[in-house]
N, C-alpha and C. Protein backbone atom coordinates (compact mmCIF):
# COMPACT_ATOMS: atom_id res chain seq x y z
N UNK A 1 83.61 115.41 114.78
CA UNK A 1 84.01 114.79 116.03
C UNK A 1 84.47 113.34 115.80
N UNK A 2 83.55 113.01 115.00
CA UNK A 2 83.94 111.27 114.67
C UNK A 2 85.36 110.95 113.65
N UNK A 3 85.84 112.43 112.78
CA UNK A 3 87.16 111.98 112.54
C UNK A 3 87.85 112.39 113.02
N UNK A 4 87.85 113.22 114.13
CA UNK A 4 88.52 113.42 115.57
C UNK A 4 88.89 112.18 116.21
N UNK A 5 88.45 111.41 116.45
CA UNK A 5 88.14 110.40 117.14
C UNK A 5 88.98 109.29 116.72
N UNK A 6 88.36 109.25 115.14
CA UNK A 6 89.27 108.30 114.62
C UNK A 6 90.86 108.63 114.57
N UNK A 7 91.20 110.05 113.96
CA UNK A 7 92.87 110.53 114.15
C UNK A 7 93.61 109.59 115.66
N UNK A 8 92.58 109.92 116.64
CA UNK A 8 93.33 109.96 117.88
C UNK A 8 93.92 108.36 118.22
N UNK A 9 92.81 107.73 117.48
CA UNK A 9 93.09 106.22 117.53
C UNK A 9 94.17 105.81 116.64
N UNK A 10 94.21 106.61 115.41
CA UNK A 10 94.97 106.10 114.57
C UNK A 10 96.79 106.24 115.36
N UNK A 11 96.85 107.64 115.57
CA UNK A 11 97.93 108.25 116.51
C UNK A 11 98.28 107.26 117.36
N UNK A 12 97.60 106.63 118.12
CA UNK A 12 97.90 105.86 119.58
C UNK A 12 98.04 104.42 119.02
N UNK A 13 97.63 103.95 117.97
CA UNK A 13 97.65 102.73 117.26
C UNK A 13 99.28 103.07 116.68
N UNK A 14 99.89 104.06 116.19
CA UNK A 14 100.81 104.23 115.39
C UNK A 14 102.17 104.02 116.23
N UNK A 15 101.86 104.02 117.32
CA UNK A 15 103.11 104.18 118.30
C UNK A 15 103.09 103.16 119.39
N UNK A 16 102.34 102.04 118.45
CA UNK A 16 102.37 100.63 119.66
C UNK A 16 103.86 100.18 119.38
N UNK A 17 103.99 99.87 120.52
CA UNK A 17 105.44 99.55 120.24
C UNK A 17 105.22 97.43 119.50
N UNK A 18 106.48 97.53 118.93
CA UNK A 18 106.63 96.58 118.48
C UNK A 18 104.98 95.40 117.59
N UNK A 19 105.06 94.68 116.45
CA UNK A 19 103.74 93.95 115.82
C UNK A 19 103.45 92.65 116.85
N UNK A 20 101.98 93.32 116.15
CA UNK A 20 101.36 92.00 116.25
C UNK A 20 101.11 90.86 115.16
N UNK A 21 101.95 89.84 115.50
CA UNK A 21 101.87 89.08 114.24
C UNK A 21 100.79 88.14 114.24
N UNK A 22 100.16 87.68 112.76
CA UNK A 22 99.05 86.84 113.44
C UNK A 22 98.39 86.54 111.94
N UNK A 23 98.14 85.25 111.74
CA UNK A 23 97.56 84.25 110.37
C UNK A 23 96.44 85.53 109.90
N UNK A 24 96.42 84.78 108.78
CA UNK A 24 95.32 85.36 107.94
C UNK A 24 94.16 84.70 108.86
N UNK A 25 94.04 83.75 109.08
CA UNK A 25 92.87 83.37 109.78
C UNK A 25 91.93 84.17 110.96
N UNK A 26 93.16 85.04 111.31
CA UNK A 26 92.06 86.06 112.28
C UNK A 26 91.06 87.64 111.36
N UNK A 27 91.67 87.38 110.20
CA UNK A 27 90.84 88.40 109.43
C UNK A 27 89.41 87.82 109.14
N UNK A 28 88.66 88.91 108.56
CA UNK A 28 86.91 88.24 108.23
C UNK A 28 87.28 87.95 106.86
N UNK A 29 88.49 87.84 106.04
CA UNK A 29 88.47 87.37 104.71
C UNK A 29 90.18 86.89 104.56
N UNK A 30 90.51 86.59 103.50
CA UNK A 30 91.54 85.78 103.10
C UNK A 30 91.94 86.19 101.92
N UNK A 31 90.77 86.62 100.89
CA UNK A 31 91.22 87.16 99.55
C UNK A 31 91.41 88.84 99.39
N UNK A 32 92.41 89.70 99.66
CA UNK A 32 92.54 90.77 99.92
C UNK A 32 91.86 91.86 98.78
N UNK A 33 90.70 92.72 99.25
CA UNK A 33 90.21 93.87 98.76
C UNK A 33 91.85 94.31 97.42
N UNK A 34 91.03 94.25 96.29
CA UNK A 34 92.15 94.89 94.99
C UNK A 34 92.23 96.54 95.54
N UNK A 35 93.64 96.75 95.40
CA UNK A 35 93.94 98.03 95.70
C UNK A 35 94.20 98.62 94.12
N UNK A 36 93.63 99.56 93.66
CA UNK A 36 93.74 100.75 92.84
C UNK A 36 94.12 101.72 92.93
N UNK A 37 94.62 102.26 92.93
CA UNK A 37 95.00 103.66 93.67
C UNK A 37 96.31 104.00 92.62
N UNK A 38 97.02 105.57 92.75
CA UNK A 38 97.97 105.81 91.59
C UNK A 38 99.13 105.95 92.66
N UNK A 39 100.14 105.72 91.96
CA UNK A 39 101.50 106.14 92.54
C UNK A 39 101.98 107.67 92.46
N UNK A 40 103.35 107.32 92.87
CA UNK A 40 103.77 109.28 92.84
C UNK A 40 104.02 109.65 91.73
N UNK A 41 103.86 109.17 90.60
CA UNK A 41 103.60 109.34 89.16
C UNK A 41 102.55 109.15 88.74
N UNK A 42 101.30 109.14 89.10
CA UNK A 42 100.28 109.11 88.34
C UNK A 42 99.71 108.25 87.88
N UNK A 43 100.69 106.99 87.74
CA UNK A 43 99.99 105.43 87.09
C UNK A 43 99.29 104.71 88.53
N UNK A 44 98.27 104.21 88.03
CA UNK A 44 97.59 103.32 88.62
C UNK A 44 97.39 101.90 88.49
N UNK A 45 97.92 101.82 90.06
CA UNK A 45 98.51 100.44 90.89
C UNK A 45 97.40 99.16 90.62
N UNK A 46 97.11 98.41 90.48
CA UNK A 46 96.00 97.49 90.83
C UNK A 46 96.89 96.35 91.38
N UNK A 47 96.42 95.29 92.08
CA UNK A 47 97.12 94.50 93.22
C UNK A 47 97.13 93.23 92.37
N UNK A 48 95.99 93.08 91.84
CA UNK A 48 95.93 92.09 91.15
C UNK A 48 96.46 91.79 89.52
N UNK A 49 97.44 92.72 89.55
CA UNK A 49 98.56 92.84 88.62
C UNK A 49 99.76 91.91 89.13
N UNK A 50 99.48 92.04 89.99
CA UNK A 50 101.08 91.10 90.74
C UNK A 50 100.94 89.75 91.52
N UNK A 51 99.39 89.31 90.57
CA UNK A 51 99.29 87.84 91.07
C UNK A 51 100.28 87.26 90.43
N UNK A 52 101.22 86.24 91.19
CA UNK A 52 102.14 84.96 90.99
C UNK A 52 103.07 85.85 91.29
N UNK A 53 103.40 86.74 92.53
CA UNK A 53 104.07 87.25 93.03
C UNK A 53 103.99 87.25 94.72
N UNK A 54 105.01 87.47 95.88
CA UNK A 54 104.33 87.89 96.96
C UNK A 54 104.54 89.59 97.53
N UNK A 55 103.27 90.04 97.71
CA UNK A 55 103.29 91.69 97.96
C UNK A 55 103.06 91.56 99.27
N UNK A 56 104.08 93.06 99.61
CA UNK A 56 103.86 93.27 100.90
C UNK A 56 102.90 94.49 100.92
N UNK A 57 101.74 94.41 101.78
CA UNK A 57 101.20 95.51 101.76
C UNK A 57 100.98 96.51 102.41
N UNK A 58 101.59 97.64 102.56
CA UNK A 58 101.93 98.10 104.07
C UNK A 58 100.96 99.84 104.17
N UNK A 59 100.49 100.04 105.37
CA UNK A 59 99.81 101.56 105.63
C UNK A 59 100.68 101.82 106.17
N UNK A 60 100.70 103.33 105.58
CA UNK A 60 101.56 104.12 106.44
C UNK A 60 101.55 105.55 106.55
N UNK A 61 101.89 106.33 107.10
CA UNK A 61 101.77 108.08 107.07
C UNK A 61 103.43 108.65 107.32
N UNK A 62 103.34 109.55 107.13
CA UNK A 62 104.89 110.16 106.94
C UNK A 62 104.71 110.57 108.38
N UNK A 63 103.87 110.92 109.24
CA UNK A 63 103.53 111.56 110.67
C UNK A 63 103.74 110.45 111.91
N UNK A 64 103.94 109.66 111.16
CA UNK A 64 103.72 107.81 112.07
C UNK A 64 104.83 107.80 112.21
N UNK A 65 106.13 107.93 113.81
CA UNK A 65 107.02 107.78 114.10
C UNK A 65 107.53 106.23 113.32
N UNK A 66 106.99 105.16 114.11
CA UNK A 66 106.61 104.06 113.74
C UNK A 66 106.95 103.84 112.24
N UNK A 67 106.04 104.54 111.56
CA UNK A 67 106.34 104.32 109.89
C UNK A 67 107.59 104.46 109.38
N UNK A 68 108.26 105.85 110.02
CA UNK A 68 109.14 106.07 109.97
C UNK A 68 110.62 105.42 109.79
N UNK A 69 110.45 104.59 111.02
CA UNK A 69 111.44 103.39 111.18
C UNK A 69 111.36 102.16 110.60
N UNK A 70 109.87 102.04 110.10
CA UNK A 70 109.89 100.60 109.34
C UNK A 70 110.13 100.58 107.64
N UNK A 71 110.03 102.40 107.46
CA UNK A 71 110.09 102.63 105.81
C UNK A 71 111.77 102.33 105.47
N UNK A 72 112.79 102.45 106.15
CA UNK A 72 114.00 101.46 105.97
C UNK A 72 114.12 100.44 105.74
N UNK A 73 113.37 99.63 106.80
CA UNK A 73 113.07 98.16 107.09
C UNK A 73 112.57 97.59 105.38
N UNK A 74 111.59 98.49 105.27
CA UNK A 74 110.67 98.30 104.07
C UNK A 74 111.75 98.02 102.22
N UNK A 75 112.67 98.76 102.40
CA UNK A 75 113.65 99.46 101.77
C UNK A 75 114.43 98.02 101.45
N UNK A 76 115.21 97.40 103.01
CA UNK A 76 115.84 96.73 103.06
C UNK A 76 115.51 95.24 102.23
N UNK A 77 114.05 95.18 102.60
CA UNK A 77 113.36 93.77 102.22
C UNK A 77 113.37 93.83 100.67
N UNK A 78 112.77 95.18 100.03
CA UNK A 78 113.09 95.00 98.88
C UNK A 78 113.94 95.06 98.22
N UNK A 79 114.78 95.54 98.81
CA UNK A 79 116.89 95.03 97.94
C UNK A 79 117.08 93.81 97.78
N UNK A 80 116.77 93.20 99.28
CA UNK A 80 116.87 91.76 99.28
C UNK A 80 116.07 90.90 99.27
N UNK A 81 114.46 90.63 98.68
CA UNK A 81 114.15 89.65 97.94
C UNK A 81 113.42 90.39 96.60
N UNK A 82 113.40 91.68 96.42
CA UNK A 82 112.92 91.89 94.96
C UNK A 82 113.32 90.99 93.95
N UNK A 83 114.62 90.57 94.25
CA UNK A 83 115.12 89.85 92.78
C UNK A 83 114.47 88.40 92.79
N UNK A 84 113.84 88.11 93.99
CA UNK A 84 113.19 86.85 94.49
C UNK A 84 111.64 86.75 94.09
N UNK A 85 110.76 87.88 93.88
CA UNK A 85 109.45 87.92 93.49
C UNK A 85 108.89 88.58 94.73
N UNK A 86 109.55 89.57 95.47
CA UNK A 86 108.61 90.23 96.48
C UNK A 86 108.53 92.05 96.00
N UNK A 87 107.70 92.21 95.70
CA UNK A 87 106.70 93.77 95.34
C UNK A 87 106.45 94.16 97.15
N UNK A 88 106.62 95.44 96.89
CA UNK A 88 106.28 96.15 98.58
C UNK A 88 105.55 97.21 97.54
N UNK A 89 104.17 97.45 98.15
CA UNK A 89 102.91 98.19 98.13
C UNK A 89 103.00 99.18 99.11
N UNK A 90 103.30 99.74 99.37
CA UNK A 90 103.00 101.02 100.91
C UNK A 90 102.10 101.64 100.10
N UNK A 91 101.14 102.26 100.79
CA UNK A 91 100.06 102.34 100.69
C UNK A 91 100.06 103.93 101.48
N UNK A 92 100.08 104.73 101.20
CA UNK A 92 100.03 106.10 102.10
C UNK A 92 98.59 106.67 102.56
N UNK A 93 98.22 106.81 103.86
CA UNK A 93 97.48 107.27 103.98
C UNK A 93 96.97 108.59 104.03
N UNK A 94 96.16 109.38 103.21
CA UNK A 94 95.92 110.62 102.68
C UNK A 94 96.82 112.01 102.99
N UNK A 95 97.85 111.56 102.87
CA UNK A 95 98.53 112.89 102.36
C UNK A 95 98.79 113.51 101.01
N UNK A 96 99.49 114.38 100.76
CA UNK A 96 99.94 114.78 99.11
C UNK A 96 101.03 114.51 99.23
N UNK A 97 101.23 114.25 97.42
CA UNK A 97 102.08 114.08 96.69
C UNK A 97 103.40 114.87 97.29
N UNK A 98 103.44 116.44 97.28
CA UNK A 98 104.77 116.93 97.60
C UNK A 98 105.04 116.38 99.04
N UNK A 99 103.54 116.23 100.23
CA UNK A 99 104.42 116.21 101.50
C UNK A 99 105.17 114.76 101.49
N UNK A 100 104.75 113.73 100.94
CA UNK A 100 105.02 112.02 100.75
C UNK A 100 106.72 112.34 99.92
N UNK A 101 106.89 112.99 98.81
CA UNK A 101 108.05 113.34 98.54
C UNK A 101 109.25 114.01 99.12
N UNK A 102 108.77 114.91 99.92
CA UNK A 102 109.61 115.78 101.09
C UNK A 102 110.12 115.16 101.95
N UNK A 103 109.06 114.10 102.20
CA UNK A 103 109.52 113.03 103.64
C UNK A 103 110.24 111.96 102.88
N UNK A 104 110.56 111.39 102.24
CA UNK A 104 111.06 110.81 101.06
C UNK A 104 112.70 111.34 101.01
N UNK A 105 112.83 113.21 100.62
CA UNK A 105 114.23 113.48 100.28
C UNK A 105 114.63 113.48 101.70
N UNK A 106 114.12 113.88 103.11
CA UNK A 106 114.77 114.51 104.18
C UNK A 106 115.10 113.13 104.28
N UNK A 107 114.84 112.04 104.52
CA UNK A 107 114.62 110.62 105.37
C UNK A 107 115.94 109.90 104.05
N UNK A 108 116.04 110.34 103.02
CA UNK A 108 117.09 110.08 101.59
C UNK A 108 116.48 108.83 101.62
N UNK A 109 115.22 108.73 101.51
CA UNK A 109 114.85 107.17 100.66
C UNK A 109 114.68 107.51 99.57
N UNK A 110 115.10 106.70 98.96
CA UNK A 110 114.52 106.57 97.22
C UNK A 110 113.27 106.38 96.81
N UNK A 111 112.74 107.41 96.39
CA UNK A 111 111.14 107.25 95.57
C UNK A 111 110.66 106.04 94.42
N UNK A 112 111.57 105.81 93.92
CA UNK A 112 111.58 104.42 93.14
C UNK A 112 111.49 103.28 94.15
N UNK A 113 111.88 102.83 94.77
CA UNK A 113 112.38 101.66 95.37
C UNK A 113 111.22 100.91 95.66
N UNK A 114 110.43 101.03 95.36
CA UNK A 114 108.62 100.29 95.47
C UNK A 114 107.76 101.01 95.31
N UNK A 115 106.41 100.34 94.65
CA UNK A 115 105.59 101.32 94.84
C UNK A 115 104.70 102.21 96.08
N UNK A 116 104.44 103.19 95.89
CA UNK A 116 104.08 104.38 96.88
C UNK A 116 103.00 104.60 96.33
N UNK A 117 101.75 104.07 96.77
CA UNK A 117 100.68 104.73 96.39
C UNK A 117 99.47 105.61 97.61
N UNK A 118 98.71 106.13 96.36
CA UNK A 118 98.11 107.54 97.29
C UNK A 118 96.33 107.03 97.99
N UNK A 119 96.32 106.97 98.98
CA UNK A 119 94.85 105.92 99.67
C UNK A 119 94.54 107.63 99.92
N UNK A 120 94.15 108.33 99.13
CA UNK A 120 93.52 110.07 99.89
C UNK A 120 92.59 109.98 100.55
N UNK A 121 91.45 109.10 100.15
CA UNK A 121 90.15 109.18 100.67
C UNK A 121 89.81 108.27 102.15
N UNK A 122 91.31 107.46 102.04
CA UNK A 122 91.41 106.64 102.96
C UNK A 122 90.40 105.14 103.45
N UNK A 123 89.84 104.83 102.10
CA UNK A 123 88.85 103.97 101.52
C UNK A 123 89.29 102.63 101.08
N UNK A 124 91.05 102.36 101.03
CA UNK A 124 91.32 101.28 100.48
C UNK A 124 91.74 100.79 102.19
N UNK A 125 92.46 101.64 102.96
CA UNK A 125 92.98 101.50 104.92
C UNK A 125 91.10 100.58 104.98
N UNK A 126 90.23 101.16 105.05
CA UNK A 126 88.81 100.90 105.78
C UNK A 126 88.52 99.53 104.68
N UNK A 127 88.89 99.32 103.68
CA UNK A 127 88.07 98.01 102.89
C UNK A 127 89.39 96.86 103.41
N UNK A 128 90.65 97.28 103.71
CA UNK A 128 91.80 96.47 104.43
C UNK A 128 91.46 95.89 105.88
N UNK A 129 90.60 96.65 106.06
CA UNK A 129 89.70 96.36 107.79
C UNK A 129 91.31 96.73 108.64
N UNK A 130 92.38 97.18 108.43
CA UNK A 130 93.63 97.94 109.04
C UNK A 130 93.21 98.45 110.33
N UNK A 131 93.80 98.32 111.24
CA UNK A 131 93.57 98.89 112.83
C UNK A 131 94.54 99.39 113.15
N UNK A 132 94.98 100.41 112.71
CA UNK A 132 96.45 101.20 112.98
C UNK A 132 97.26 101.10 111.99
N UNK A 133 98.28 102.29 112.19
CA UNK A 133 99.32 102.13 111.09
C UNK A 133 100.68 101.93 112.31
N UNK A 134 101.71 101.52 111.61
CA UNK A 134 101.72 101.12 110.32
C UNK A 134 100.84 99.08 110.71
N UNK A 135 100.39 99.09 109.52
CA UNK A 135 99.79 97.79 109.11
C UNK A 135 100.49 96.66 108.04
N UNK A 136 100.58 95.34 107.99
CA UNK A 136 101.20 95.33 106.99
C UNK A 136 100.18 94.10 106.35
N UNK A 137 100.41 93.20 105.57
CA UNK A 137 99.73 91.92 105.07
C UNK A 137 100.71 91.43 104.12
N UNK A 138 101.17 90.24 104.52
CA UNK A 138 101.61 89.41 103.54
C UNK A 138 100.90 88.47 102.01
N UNK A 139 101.01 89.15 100.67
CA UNK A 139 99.44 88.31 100.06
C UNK A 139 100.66 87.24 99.31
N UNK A 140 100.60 86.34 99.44
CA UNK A 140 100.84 85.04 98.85
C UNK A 140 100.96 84.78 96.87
N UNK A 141 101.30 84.25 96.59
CA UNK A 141 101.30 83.63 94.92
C UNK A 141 100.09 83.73 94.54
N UNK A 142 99.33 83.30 95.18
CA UNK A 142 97.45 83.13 94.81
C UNK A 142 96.98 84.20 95.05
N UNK A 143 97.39 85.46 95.44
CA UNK A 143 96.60 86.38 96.17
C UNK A 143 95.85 86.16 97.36
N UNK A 144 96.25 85.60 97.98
CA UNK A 144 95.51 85.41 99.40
C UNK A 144 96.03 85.84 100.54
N UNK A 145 95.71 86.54 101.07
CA UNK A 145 96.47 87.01 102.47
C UNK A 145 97.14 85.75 103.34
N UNK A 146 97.93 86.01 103.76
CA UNK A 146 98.62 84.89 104.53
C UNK A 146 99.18 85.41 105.89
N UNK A 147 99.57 85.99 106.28
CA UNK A 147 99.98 86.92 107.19
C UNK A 147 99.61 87.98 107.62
N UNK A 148 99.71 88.92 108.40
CA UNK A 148 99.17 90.18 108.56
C UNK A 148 100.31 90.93 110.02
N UNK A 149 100.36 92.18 110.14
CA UNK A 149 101.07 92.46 111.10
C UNK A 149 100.36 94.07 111.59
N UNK A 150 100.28 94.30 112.87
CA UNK A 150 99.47 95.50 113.05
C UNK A 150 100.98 95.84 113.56
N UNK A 151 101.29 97.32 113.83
CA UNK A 151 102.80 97.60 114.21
C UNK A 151 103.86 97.59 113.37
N UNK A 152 104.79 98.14 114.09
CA UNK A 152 106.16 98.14 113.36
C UNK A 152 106.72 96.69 113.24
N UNK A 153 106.93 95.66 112.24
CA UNK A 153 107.60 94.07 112.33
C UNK A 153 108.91 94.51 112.08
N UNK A 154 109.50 93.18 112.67
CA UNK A 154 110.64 93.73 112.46
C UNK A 154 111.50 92.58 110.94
N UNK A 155 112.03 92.94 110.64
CA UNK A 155 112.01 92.54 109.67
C UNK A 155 113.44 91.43 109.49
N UNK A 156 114.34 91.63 110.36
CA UNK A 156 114.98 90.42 110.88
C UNK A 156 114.74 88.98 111.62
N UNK A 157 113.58 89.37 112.24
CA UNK A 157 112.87 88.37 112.95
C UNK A 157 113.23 86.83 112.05
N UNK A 158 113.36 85.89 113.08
CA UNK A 158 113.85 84.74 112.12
C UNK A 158 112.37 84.08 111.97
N UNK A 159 111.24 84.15 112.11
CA UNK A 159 109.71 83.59 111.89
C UNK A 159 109.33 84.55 110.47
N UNK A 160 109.39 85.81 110.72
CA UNK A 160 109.07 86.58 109.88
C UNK A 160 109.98 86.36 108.95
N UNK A 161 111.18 86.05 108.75
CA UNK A 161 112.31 86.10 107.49
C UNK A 161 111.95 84.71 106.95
N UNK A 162 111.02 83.52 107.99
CA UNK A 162 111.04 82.44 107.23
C UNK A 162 109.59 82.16 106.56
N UNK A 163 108.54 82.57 106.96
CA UNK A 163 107.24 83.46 106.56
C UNK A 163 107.76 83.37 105.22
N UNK A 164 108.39 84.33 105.35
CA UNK A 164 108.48 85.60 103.63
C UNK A 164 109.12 84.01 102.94
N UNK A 165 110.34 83.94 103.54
CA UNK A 165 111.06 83.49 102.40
C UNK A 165 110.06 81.77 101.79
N UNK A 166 109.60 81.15 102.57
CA UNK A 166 108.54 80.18 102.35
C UNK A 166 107.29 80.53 101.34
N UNK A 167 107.13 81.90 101.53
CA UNK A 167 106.21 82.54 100.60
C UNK A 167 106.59 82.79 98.98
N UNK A 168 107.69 83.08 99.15
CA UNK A 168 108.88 83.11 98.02
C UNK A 168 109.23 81.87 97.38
N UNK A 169 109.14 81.14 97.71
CA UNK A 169 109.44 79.69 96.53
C UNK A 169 108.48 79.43 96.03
């Protein structure tokens, strides 16, 4: 009943329209839980591989309308500042490998284009303290969270484009 419960929240969290943007300061921490977890190949991610970098860290489900529309968005950012020092993390929440790939060829995103890793147990979403998908967190050069976004952001936004790009030098 209780992961009944939780689905239903997650569902109704997934389809808020438009983020909530908002400092690291409203989280209970600042130094973001290391994510481990493997990609759609099998290697395993650790976060704290990509200190002196800024990662975006994003939840998401292939079922999340929401996700849906921001996994472009997601796409876009990393064309245009990968060459700048920005890593995008999406972070999938417990599906498999083939269905994360399927949604991948129908949607014609590229499986390369960042890493995609697999949260199955859904243990790295709960140590993120995440309240809906999609979720995102901006972690900084130092590894420190700096940002955070519950919702779809949009990724043109001129606060959010100056966020990132401030994060980036």
């Amino acid at each position: 009943m209780r992961s009944l419960f939780c689905l239903l929240v997650l569902l109704i969290q997934c389809n808020l329209a438009g983020a909530e943007w908002a400092p690291a300061s409203k989280l209970k921490f600042s130094t973001p839980p290391n994510i481990e977890l493997n990609n759609l190949h099998g290697k395993t991610i650790h976060l704290h591989d990509y200190k002196g970098k800024v990662v975006l860290v994003n939840f998401w489900a292939t079922w999340c309308e929401s996700c849906k529309e921001e996994f472009s968005k997601l796409i876009q950012l990393q064309e245009k500042y990968g060459s700048k020092g920005l890593v995008i993390v999406a972070v999938n929440l417990a599906e498999s490998k083939p269905k994360i790939q399927t949604f991948l060829k129908s949607h014609a995103f590229p499986e390369n284009i960042f890493e995609i890793v697999l949260d199955n147990s859904s243990l790295t979403y709960k140590e993120w303290k995440a309240r809906g998908i999609p979720t995102s967190y901006l972690v900084n050069q130092q590894g420190r969270i700096q940002e955070f976004w519950v919702g779809t952001f949009d990724a043109d936004d001129a606060k959010f484009i100056q966020t990132l790009e401030k994060a980036l030098q």
